[in-house]
C-alpha atoms as a PDB file:
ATOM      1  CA  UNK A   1     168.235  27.606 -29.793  1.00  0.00           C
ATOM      2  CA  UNK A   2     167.993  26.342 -26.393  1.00  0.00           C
ATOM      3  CA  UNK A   3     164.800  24.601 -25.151  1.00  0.00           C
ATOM      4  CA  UNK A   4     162.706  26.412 -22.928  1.00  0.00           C
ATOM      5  CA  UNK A   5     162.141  23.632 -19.898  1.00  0.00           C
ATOM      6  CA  UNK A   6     159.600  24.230 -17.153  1.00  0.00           C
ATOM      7  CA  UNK A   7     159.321  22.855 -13.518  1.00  0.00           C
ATOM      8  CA  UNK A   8     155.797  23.002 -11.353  1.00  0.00           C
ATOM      9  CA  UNK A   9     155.872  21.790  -8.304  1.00  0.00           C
ATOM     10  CA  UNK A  10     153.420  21.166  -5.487  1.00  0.00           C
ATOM     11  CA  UNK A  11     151.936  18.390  -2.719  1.00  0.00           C
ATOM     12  CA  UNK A  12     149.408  17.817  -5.687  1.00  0.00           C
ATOM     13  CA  UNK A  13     147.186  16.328  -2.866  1.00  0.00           C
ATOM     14  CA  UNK A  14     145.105  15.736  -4.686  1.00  0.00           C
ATOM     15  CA  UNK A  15     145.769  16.901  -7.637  1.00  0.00           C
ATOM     16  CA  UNK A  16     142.841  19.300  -8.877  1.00  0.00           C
ATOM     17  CA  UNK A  17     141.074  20.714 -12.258  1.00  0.00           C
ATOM     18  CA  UNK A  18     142.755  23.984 -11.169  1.00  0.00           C
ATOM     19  CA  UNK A  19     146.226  22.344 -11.423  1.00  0.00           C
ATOM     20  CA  UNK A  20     145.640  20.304 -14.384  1.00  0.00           C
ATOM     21  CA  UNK A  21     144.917  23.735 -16.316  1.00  0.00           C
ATOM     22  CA  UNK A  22     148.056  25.405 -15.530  1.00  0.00           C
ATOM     23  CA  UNK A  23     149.993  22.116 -16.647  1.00  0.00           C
ATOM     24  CA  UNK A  24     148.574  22.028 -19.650  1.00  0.00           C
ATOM     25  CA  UNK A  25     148.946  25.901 -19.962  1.00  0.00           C
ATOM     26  CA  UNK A  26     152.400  25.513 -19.214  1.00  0.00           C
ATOM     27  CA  UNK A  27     152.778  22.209 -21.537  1.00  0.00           C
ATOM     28  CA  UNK A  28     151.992  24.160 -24.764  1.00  0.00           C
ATOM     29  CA  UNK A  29     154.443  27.078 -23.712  1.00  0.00           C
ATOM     30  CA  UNK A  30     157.413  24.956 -22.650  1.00  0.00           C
ATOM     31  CA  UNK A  31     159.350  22.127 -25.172  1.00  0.00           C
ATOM     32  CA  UNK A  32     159.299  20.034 -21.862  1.00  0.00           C
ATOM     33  CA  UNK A  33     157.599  20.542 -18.673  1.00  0.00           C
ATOM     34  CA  UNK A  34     157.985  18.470 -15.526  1.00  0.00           C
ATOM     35  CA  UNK A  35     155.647  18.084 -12.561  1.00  0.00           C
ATOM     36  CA  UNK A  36     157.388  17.408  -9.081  1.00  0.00           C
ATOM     37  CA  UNK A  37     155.833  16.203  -6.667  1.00  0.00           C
ATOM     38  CA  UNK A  38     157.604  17.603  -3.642  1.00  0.00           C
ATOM     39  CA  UNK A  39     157.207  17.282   0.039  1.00  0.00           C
ATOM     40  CA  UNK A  40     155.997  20.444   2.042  1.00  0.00           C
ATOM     41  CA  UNK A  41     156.953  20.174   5.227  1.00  0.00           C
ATOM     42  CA  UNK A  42     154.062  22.465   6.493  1.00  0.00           C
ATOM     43  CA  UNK A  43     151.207  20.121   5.321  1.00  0.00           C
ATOM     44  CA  UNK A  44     150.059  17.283   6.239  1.00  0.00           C
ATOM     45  CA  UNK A  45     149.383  14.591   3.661  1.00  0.00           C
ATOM     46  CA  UNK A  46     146.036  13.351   3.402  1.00  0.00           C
ATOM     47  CA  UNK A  47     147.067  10.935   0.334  1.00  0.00           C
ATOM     48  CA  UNK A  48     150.584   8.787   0.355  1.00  0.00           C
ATOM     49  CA  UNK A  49     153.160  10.174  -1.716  1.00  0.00           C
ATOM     50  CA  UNK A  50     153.067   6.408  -3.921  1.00  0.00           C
ATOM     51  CA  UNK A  51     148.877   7.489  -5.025  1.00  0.00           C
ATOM     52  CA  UNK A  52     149.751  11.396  -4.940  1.00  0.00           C
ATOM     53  CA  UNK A  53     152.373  10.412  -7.609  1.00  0.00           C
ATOM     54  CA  UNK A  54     149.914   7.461  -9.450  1.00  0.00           C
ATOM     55  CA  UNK A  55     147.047   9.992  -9.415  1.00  0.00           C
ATOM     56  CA  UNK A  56     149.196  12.589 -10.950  1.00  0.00           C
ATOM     57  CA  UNK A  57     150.966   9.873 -13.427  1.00  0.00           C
ATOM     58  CA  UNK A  58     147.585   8.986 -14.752  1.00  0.00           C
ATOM     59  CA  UNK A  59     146.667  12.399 -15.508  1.00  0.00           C
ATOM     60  CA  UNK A  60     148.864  13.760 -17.476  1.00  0.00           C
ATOM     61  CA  UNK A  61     149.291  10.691 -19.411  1.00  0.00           C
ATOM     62  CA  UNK A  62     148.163  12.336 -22.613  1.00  0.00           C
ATOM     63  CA  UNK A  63     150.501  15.022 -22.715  1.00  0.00           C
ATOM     64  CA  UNK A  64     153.683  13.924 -24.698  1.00  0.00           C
ATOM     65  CA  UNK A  65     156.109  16.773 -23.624  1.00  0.00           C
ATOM     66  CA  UNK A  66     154.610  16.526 -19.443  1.00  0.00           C
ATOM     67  CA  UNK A  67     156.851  14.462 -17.113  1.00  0.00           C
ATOM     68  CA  UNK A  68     155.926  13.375 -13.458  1.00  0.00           C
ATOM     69  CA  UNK A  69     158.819  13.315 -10.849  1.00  0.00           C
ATOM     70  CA  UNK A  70     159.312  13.576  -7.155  1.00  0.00           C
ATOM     71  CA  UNK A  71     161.062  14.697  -4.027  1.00  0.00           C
ATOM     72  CA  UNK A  72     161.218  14.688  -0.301  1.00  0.00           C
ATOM     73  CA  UNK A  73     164.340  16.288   1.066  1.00  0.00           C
ATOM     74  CA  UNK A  74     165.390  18.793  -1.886  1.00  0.00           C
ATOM     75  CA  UNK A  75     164.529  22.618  -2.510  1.00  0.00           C
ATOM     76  CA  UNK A  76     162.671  22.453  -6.117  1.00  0.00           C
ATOM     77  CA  UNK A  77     165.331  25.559  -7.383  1.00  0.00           C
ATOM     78  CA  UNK A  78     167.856  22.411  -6.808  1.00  0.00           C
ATOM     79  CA  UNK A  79     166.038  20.032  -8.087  1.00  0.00           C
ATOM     80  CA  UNK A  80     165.329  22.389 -11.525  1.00  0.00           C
ATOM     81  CA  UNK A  81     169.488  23.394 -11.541  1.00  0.00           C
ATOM     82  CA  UNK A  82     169.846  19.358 -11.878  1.00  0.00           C
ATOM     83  CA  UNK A  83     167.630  18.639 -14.623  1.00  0.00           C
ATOM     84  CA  UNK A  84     167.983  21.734 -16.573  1.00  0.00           C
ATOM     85  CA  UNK A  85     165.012  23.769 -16.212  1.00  0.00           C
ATOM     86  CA  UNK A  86     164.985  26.974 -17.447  1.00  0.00           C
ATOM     87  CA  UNK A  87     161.577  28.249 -15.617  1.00  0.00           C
ATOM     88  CA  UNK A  88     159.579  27.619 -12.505  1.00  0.00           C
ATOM     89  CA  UNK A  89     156.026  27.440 -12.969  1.00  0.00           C
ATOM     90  CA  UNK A  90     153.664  28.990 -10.290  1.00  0.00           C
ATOM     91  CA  UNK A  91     149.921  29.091 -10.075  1.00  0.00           C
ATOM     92  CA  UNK A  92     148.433  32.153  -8.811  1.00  0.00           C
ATOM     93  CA  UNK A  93     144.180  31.919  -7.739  1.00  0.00           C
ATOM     94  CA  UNK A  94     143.888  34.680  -5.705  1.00  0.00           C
ATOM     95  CA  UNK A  95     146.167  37.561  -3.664  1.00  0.00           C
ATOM     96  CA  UNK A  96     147.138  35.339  -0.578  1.00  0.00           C
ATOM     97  CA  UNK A  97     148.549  32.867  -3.454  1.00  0.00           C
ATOM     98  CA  UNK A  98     150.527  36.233  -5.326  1.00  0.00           C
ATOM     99  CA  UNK A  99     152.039  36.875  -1.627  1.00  0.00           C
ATOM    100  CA  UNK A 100     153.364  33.862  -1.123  1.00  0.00           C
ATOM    101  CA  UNK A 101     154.244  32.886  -4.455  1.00  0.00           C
ATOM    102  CA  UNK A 102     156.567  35.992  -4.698  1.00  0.00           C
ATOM    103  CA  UNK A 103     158.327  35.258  -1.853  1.00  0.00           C
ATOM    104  CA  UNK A 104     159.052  31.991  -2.907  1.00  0.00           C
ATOM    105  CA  UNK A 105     160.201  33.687  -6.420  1.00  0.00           C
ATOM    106  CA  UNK A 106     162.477  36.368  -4.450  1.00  0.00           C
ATOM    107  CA  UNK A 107     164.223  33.618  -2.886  1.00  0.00           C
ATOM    108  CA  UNK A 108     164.263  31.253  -5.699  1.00  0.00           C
ATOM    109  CA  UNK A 109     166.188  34.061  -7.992  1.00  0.00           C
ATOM    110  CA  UNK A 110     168.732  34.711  -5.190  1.00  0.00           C
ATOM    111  CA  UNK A 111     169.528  30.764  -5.449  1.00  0.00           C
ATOM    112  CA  UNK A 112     169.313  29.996  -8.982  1.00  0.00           C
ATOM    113  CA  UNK A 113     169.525  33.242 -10.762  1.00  0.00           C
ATOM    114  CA  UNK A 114     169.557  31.842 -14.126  1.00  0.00           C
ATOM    115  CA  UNK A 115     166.240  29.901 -13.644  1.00  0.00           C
ATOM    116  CA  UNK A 116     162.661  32.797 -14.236  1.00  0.00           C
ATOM    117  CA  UNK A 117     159.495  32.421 -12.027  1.00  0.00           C
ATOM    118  CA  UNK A 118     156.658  32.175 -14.397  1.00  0.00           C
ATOM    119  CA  UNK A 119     153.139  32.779 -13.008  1.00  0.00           C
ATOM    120  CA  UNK A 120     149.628  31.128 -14.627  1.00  0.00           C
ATOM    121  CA  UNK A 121     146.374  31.812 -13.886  1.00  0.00           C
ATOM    122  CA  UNK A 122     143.472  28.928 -13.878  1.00  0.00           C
ATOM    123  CA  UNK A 123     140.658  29.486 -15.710  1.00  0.00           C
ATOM    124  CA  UNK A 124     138.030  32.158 -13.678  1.00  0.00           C
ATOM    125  CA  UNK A 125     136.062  28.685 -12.788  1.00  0.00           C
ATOM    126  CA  UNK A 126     138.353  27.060 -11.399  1.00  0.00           C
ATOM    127  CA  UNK A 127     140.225  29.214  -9.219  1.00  0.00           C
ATOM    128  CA  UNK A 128     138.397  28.820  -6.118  1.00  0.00           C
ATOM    129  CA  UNK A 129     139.732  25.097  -6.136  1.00  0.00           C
ATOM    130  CA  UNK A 130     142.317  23.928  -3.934  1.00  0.00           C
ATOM    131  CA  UNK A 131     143.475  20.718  -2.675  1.00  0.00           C
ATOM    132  CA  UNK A 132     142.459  21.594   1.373  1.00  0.00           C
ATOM    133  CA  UNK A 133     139.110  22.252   0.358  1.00  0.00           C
ATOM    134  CA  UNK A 134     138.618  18.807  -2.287  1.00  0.00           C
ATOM    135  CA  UNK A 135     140.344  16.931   0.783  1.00  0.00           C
ATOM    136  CA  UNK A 136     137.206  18.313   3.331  1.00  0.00           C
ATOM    137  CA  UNK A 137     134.835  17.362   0.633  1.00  0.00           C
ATOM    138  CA  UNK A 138     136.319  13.533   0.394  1.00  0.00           C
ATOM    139  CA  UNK A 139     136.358  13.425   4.502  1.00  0.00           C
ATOM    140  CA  UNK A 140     132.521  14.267   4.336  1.00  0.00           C
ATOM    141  CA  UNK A 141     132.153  11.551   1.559  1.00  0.00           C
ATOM    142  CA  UNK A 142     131.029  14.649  -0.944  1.00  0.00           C
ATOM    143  CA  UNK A 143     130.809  14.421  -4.207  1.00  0.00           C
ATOM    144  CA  UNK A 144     134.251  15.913  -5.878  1.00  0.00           C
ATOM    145  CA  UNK A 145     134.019  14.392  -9.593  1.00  0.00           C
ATOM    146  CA  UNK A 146     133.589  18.213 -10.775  1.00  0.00           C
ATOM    147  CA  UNK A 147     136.672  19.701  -9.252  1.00  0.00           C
ATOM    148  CA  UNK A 148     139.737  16.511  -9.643  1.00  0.00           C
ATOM    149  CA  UNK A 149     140.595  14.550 -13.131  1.00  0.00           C
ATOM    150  CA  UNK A 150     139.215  10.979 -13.345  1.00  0.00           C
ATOM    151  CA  UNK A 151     142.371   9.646 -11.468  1.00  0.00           C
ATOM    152  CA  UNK A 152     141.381  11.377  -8.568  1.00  0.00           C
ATOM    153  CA  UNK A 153     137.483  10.075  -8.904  1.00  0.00           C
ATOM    154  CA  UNK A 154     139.056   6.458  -9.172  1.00  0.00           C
ATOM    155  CA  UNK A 155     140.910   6.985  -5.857  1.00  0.00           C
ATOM    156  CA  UNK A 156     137.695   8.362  -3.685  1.00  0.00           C
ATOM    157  CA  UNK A 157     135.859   5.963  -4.756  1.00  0.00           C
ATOM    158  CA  UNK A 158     138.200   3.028  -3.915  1.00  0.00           C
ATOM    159  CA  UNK A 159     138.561   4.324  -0.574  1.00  0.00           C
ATOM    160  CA  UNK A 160     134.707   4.222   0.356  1.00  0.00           C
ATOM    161  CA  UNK A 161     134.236   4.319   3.960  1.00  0.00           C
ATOM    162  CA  UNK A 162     138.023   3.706   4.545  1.00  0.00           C
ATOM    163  CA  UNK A 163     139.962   6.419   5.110  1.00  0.00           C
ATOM    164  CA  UNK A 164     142.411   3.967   7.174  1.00  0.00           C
ATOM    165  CA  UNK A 165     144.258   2.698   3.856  1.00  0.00           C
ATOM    166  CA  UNK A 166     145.614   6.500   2.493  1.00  0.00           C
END
């Protein structure tokens, strides 16, 4: 028997709740799951990639079978046909996400048709989360301990006033 290895990527910036549910979703459902950290080209990073990845380390760190990894200049379906993985793992909160998440899977399966797409919902209370809106909230200095793991609380509050460092 084969093992069943899954890959879910995003910016992760910052990571949220809403994430951290569908990785440990995934984590019980796959023997080893990987979280890549991958460049998107159409956002703009409001963390660096070094505390996207440190955030994201430190928050999974109790999951024995969840692995952090990254990548600027690759297509994830490449990245996954490297290291083995056997499913993609998508999050879906709402219908603009389902849109563009099934494009993404159309393509995906043209490139790597041995690799599935795998979809997981968050939790009904969490899936109004998303790393654009937590990154407003830390620009107005609001209070985001609710929404992000502990990691994330650790960051905002080193930064303080001083957006200048990220």
């Amino acid at each position: 028997m084969s093992n069943k290895i899954g890959l879910f990527t995003g910016s992760f910036d910052p990571v949220t709740n809403g994430h951290m549910a569908i990785i440990k979703s995934a984590g019980r459902l796959f023997d080893q799951l990987y979280v890549g950290l991958f460049y998107n080209k159409n956002k703009e990073g409001f963390f660096t990639a070094a505390k996207r990845r440190a955030m994201l380390e430190e928050a999974v760190a109790g999951l024995s079978n969840v692995k952090v990894l990254a990548a600027h200049d690759s297509l994830a379906v490449d990245i996954a046909g490297q290291i083995g993985v056997t499913h993609l793992v998508r999050g879906l909160r709402n219908g603009r996400d389902l849109e563009y998440e099934s494009e993404l899977a159309f393509f995906n399966s043209h490139l790597a048709e041995t690799i599935d797409t795998v979809f997981f919902l968050p939790p009904a209370d969490l899936s109004h989360i998303s790393s654009s809106r937590i990154r407003e909230l830390i620009h107005f200095h609001s209070d985001v301990s609710d929404f992000v793991p502990e990691s994330v609380v650790k960051e905002v509050e080193k930064l303080g006033e001083d957006f200048t460092s990220l």
